[in-house]
Protein backbone atom coordinates (compact mmCIF):
# COMPACT_ATOMS: atom_id res chain seq x y z
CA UNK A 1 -28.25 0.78 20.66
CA UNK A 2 -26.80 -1.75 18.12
CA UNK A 3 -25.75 -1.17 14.91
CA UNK A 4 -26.67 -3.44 12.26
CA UNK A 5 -23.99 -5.24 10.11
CA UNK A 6 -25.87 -4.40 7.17
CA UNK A 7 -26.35 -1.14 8.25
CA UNK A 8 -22.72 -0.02 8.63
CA UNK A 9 -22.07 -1.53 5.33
CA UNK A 10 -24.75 0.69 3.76
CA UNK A 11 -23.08 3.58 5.45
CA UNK A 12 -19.09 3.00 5.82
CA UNK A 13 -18.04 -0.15 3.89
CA UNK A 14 -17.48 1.91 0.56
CA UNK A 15 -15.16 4.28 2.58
CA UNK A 16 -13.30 1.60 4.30
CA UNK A 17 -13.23 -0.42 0.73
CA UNK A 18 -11.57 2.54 -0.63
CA UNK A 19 -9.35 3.32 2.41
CA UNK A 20 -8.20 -0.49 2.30
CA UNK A 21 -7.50 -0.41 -1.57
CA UNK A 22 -5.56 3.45 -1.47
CA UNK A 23 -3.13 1.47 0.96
CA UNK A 24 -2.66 -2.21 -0.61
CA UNK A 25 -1.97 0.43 -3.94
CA UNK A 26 0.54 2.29 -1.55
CA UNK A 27 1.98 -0.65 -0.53
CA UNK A 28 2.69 -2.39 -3.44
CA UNK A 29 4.42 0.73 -5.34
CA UNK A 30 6.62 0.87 -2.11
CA UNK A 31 7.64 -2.63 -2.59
CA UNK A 32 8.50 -2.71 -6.48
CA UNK A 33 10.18 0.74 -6.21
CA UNK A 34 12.55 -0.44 -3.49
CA UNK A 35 12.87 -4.04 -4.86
CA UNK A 36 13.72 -2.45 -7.96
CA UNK A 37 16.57 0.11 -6.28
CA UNK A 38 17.94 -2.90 -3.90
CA UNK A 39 17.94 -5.65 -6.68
CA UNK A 40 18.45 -3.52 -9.26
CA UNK A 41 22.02 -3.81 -11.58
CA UNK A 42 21.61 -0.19 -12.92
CA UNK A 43 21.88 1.27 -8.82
CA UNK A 44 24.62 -0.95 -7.60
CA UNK A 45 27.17 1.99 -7.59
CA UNK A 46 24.32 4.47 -5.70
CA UNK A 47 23.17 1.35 -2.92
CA UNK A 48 27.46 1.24 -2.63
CA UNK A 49 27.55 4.89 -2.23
CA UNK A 50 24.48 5.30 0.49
CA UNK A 51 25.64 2.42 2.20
């Protein structure tokens, strides 16, 4: 028994949609919050104390 493309769409596409956006959101706060403590001026003394 086949599922339908339009059919799954109808019945898991939102949740995927959402599951797909909730990471690419994750994702993107990871990468300014660690570009902004590795590039960042104000954190140069903490990056030299962490190593």
């Amino acid at each position: 028994m086949a599922l339908s493309w339009r059919s799954w769409l109808a019945n898991e596409g939102s949740k995927h949609l959402f599951l797909f956006f909730w990471l690419s959101l994750n994702v993107w706060f990871f990468w300014k919050t660690f570009l902004l403590y590795y590039q960042g001026l104000q954190y140069y003394y903490l990056h030299q104390m962490l190593g």
